[in-house]
N, C-alpha and C. Protein backbone atom coordinates (compact mmCIF):
# COMPACT_ATOMS: atom_id res chain seq x y z
N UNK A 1 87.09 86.72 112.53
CA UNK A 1 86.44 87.72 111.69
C UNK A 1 86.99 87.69 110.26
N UNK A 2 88.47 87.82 109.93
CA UNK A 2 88.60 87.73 108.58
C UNK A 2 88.35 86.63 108.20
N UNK A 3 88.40 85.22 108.01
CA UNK A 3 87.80 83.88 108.22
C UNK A 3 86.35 84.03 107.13
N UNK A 4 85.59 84.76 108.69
CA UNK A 4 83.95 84.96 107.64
C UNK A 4 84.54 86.13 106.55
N UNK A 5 85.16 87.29 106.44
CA UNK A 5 85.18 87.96 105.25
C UNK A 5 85.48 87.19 104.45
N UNK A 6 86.91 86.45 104.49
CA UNK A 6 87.53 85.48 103.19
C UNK A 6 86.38 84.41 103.05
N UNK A 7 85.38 83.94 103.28
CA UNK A 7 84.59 83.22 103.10
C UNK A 7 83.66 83.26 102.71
N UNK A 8 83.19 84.52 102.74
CA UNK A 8 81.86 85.76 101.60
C UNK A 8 82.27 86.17 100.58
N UNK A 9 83.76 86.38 100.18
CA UNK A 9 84.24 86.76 99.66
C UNK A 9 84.06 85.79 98.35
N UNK A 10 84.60 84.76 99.19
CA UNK A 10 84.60 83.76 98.04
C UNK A 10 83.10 82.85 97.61
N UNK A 11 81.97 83.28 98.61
CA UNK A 11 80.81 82.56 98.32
C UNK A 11 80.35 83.88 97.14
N UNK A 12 81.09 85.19 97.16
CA UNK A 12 80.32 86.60 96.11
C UNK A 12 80.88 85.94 94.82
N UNK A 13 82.45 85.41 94.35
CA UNK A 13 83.39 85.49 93.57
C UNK A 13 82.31 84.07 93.12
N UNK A 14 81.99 82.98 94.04
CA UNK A 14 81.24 82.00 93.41
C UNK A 14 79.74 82.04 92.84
N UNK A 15 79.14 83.12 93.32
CA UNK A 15 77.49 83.30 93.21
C UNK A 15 77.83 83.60 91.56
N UNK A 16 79.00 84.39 90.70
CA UNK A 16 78.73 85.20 89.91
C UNK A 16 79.52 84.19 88.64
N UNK A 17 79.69 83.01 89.36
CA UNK A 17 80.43 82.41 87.81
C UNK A 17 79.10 81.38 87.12
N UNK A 18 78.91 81.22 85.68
CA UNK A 18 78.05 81.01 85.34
C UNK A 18 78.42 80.77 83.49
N UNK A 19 79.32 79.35 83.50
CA UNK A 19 79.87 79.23 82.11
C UNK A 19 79.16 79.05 81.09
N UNK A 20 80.15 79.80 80.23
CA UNK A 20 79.26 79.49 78.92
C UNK A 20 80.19 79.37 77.23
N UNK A 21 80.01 78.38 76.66
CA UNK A 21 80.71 77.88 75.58
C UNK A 21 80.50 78.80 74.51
N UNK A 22 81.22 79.59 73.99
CA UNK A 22 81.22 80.57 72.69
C UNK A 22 81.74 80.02 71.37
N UNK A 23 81.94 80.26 70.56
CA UNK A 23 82.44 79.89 68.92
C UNK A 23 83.62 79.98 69.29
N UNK A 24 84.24 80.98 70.35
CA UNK A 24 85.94 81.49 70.59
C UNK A 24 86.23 81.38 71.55
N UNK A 25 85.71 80.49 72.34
CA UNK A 25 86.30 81.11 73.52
C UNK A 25 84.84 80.46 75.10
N UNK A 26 85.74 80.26 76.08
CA UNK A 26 84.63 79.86 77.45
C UNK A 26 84.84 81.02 78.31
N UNK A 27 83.45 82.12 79.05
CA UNK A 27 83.13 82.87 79.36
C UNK A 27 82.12 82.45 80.37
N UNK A 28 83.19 83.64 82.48
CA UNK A 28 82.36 83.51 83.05
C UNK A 28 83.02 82.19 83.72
N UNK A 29 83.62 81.57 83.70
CA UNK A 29 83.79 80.17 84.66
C UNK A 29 84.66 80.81 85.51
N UNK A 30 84.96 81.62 85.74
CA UNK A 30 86.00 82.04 86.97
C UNK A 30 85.35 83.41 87.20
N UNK A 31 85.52 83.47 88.56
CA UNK A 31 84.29 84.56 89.43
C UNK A 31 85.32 85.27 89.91
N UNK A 32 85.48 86.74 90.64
CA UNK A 32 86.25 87.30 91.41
C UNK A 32 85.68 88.30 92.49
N UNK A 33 85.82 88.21 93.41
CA UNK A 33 84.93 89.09 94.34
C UNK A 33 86.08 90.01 95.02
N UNK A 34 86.01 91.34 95.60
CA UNK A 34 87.18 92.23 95.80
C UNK A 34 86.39 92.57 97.15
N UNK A 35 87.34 93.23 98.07
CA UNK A 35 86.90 94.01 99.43
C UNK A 35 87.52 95.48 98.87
N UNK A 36 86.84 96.42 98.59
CA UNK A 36 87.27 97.74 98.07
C UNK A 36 88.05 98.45 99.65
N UNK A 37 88.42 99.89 99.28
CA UNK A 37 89.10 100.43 100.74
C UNK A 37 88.15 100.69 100.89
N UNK A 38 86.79 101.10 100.31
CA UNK A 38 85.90 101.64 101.32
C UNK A 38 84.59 100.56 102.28
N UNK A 39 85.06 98.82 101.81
CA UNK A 39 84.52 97.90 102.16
C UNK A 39 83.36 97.80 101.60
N UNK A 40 83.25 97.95 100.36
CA UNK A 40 82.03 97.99 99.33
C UNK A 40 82.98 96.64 98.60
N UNK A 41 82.16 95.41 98.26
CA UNK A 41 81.92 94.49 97.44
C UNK A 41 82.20 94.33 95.91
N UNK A 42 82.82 94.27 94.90
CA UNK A 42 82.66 94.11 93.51
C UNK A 42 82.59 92.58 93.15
N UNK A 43 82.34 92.17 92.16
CA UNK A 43 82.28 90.85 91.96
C UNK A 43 82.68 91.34 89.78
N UNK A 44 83.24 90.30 89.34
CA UNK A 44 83.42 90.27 88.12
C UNK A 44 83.80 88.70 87.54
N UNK A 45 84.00 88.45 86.20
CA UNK A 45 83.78 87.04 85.45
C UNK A 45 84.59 87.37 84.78
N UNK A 46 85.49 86.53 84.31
CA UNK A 46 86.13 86.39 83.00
C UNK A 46 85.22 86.30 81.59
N UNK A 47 86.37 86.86 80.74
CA UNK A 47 85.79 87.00 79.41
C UNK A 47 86.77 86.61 78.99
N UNK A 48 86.90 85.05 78.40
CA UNK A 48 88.18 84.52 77.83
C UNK A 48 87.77 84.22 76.14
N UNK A 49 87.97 85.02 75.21
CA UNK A 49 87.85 84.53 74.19
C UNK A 49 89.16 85.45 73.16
N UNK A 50 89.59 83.98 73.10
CA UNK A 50 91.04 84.11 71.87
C UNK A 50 91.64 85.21 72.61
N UNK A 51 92.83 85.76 72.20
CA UNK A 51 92.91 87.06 72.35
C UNK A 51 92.87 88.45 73.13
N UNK A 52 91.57 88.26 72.87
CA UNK A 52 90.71 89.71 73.57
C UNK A 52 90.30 89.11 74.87
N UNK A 53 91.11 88.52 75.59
CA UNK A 53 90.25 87.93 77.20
C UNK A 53 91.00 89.21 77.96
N UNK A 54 89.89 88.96 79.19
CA UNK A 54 89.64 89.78 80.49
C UNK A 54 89.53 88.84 81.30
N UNK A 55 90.36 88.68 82.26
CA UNK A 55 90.29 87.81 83.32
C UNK A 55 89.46 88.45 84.18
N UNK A 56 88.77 88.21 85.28
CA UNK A 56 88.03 88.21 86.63
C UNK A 56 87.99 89.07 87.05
N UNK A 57 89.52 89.21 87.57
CA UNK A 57 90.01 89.85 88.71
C UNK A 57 89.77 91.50 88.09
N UNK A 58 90.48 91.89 86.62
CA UNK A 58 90.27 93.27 85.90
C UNK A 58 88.91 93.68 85.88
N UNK A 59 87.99 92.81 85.43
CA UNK A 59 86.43 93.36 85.22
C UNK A 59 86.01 93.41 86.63
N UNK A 60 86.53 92.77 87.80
CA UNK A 60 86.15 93.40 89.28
C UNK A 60 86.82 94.75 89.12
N UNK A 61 87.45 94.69 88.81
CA UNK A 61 88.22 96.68 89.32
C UNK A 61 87.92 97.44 88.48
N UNK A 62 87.63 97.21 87.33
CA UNK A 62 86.72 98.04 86.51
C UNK A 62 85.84 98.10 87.23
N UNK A 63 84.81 97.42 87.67
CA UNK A 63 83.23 97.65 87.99
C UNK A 63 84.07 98.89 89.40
N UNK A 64 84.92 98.42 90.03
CA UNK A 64 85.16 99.01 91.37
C UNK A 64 85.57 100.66 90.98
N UNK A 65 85.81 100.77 90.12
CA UNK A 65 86.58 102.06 89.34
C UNK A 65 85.46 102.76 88.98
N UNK A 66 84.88 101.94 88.28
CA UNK A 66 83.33 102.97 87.43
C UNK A 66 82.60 102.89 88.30
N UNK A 67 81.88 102.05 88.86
CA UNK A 67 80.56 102.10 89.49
C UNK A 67 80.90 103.03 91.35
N UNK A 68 81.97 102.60 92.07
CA UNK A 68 82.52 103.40 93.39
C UNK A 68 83.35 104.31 93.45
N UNK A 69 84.07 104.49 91.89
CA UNK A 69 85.54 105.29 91.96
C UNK A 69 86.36 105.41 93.09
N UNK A 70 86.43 103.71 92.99
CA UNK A 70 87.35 103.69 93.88
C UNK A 70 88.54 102.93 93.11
N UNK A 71 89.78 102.68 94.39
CA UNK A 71 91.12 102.02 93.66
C UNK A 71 91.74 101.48 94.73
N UNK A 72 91.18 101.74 95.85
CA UNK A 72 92.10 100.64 96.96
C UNK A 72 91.69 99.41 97.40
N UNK A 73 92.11 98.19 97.21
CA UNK A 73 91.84 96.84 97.28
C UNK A 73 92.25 96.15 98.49
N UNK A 74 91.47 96.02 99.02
CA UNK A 74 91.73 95.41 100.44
C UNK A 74 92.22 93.85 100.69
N UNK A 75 90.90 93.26 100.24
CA UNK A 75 90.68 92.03 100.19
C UNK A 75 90.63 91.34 98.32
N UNK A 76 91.08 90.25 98.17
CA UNK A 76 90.96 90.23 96.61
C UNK A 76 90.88 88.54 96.62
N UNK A 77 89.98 87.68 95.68
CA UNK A 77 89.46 86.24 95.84
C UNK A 77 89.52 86.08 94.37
N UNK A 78 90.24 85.00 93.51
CA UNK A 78 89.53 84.49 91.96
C UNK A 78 89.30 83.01 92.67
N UNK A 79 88.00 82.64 91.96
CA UNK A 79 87.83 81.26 92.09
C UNK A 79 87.27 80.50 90.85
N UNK A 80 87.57 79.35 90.79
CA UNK A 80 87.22 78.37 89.21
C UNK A 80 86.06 77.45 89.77
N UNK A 81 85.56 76.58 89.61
CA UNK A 81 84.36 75.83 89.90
C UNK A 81 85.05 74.94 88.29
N UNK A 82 85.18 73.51 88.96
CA UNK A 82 85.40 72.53 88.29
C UNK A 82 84.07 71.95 87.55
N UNK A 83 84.14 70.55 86.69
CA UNK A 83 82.65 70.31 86.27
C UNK A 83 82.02 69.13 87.34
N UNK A 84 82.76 68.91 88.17
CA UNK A 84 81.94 68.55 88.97
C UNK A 84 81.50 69.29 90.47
N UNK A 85 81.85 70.92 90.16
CA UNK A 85 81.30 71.87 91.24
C UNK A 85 82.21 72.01 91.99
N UNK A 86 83.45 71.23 92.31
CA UNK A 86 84.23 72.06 93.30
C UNK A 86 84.84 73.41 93.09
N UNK A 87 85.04 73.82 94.27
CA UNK A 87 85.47 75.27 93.90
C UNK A 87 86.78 75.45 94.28
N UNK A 88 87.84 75.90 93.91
CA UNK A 88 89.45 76.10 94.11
C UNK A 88 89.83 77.12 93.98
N UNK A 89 90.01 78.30 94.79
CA UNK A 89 90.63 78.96 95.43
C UNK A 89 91.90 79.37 94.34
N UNK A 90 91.99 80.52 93.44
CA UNK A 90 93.50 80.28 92.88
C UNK A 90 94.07 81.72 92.43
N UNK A 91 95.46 81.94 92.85
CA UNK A 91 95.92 83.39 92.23
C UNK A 91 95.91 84.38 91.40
N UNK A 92 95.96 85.07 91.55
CA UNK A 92 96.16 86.10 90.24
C UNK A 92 96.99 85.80 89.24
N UNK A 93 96.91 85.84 88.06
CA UNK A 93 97.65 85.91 86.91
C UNK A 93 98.87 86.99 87.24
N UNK A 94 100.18 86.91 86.76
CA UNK A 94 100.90 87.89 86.55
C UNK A 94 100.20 89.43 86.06
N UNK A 95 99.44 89.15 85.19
CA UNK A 95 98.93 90.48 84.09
C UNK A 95 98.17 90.92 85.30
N UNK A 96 97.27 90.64 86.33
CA UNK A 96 96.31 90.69 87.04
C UNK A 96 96.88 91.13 88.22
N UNK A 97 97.72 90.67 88.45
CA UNK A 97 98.60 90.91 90.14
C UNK A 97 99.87 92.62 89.45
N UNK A 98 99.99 92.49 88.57
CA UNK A 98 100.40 93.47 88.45
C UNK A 98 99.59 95.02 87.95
N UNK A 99 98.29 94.85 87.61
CA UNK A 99 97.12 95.69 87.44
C UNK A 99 96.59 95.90 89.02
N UNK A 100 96.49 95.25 90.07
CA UNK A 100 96.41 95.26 90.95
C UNK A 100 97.11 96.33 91.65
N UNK A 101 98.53 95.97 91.57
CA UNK A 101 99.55 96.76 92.23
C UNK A 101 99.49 98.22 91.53
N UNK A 102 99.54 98.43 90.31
CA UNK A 102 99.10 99.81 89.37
C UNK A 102 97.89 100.94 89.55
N UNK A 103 96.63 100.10 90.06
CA UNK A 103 95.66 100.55 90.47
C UNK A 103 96.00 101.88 91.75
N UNK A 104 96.63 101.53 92.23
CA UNK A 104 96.90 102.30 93.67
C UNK A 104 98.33 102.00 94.32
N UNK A 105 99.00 102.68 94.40
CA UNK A 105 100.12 102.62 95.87
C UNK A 105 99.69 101.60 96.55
N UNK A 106 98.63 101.90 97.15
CA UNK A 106 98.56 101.13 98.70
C UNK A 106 98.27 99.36 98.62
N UNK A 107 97.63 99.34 96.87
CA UNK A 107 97.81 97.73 96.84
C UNK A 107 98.34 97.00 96.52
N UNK A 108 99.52 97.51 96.93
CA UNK A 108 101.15 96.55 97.07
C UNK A 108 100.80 95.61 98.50
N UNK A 109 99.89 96.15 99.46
CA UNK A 109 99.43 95.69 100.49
C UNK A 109 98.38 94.84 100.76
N UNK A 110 97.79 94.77 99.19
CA UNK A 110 96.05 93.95 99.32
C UNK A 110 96.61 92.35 99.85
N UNK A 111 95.38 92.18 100.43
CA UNK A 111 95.17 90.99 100.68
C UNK A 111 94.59 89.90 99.94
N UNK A 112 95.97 88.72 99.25
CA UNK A 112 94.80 88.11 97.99
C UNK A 112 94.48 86.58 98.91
N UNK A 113 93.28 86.46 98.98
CA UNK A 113 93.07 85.06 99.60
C UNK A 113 92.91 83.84 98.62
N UNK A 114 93.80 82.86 99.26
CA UNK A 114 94.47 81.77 98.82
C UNK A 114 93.63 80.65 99.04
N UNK A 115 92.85 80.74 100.25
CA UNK A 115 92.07 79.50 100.97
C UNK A 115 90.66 80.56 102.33
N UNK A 116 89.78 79.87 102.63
CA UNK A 116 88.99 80.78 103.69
C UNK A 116 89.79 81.17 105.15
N UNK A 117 91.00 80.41 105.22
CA UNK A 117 91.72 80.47 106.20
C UNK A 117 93.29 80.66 105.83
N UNK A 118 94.38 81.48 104.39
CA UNK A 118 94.78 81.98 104.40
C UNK A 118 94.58 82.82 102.89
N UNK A 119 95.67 83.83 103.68
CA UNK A 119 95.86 85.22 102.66
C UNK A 119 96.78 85.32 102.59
N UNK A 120 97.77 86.13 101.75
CA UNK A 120 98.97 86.65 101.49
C UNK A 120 99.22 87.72 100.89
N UNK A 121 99.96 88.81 101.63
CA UNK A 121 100.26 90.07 100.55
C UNK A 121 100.39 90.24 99.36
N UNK A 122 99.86 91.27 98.51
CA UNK A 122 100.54 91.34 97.09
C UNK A 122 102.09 91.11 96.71
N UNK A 123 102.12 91.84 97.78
CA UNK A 123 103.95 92.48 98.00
C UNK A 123 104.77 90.65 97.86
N UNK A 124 104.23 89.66 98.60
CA UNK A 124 104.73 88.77 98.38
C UNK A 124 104.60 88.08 97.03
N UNK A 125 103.44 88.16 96.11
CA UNK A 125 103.25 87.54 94.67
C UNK A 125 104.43 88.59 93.66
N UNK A 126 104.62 89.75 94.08
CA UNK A 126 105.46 90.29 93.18
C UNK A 126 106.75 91.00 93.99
N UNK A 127 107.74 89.96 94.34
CA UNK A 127 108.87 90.03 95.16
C UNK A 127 109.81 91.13 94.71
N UNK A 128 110.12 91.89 93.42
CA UNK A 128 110.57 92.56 93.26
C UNK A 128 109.95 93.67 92.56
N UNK A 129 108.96 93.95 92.99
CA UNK A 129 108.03 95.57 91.91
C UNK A 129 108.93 96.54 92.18
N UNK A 130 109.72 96.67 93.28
CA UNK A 130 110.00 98.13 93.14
C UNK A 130 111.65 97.99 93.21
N UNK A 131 112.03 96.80 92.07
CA UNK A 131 113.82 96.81 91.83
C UNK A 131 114.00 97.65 91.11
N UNK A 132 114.66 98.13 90.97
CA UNK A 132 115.02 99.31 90.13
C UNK A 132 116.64 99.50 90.18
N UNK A 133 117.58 98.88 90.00
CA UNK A 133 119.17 99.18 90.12
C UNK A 133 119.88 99.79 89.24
N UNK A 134 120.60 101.00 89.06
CA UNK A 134 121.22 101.81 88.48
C UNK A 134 122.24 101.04 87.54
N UNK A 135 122.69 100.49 86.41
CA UNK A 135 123.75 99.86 86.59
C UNK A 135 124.57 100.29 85.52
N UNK A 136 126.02 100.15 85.93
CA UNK A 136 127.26 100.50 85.40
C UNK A 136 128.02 100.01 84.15
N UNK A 137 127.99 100.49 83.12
CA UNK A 137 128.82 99.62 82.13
C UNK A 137 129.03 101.02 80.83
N UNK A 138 129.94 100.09 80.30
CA UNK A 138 130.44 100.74 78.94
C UNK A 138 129.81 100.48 77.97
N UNK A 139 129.37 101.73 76.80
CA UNK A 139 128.64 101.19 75.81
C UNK A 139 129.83 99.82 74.62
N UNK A 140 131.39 100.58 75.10
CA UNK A 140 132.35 99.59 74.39
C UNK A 140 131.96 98.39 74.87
N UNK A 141 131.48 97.85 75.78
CA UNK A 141 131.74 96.33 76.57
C UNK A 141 130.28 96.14 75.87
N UNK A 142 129.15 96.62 75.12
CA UNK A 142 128.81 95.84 74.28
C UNK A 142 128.94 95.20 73.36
């Protein structure tokens, strides 16, 4: 069963990429499809130009934020489509995996799929989110 989810997932994240060459920038070649907590669908595209880019994965949780008001991420897919059509399966950005985790408590737990046949916790892409160590010193020993 998760198998076929991670595998819709990634045929939604692929239906929606659709590149396109700008003056600044390539827009749209990377697709992202999300499993919300309430198992409602988002799909979003990058907007990479100079600067001001939006990766995939953010304009999925925007749409998931505005359009369901929602914030818990179950399932989570970015995929690229090469120029000769293959499609590759690939992680979150730091900026992205940590907007992820911000969105909600509970998606320290999402599931980001890697391949149609594996996944891996958030909790594992960001091994230390919740270090936090008190530490001891003298302002002299600066």
């Amino acid at each position: 069963m998760a198998n076929l989810i991670n595998q819709e997932l990634i045929k939604r994240a692929v239906s929606v990429i659709n590149p396109k060459n700008l003056k600044n920038g390539l827009v749209a070649d990377v697709g992202c499809a999300l499993l919300s907590g309430n198992d409602k669908i988002y799909t979003g595209v990058c907007v990479g130009v100079n600067s001001n880019g939006y990766c995939a994965e953010r304009v999925a949780i925007a749409k998931m934020i505005t359009d369901g008001k929602e914030f818990v991420i179950k399932k989570i897919v970015t995929v690229w489509k090469d120029e000769t059509g293959a499609v590759f399966a690939i992680p979150p950005c730091g900026h992205c995996r940590e907007c992820i985790r911000e969105t909600d408590e509970k998606n320290i737990n999402t599931e980001v799929i890697l391949d149609k046949n594996k996944t891996v916790r958030l909790r594992k892409l960001l091994p230390y989110f919740n270090w936090w160590k008190k530490q001891k010193y003298s302002p002299k020993a600066l």
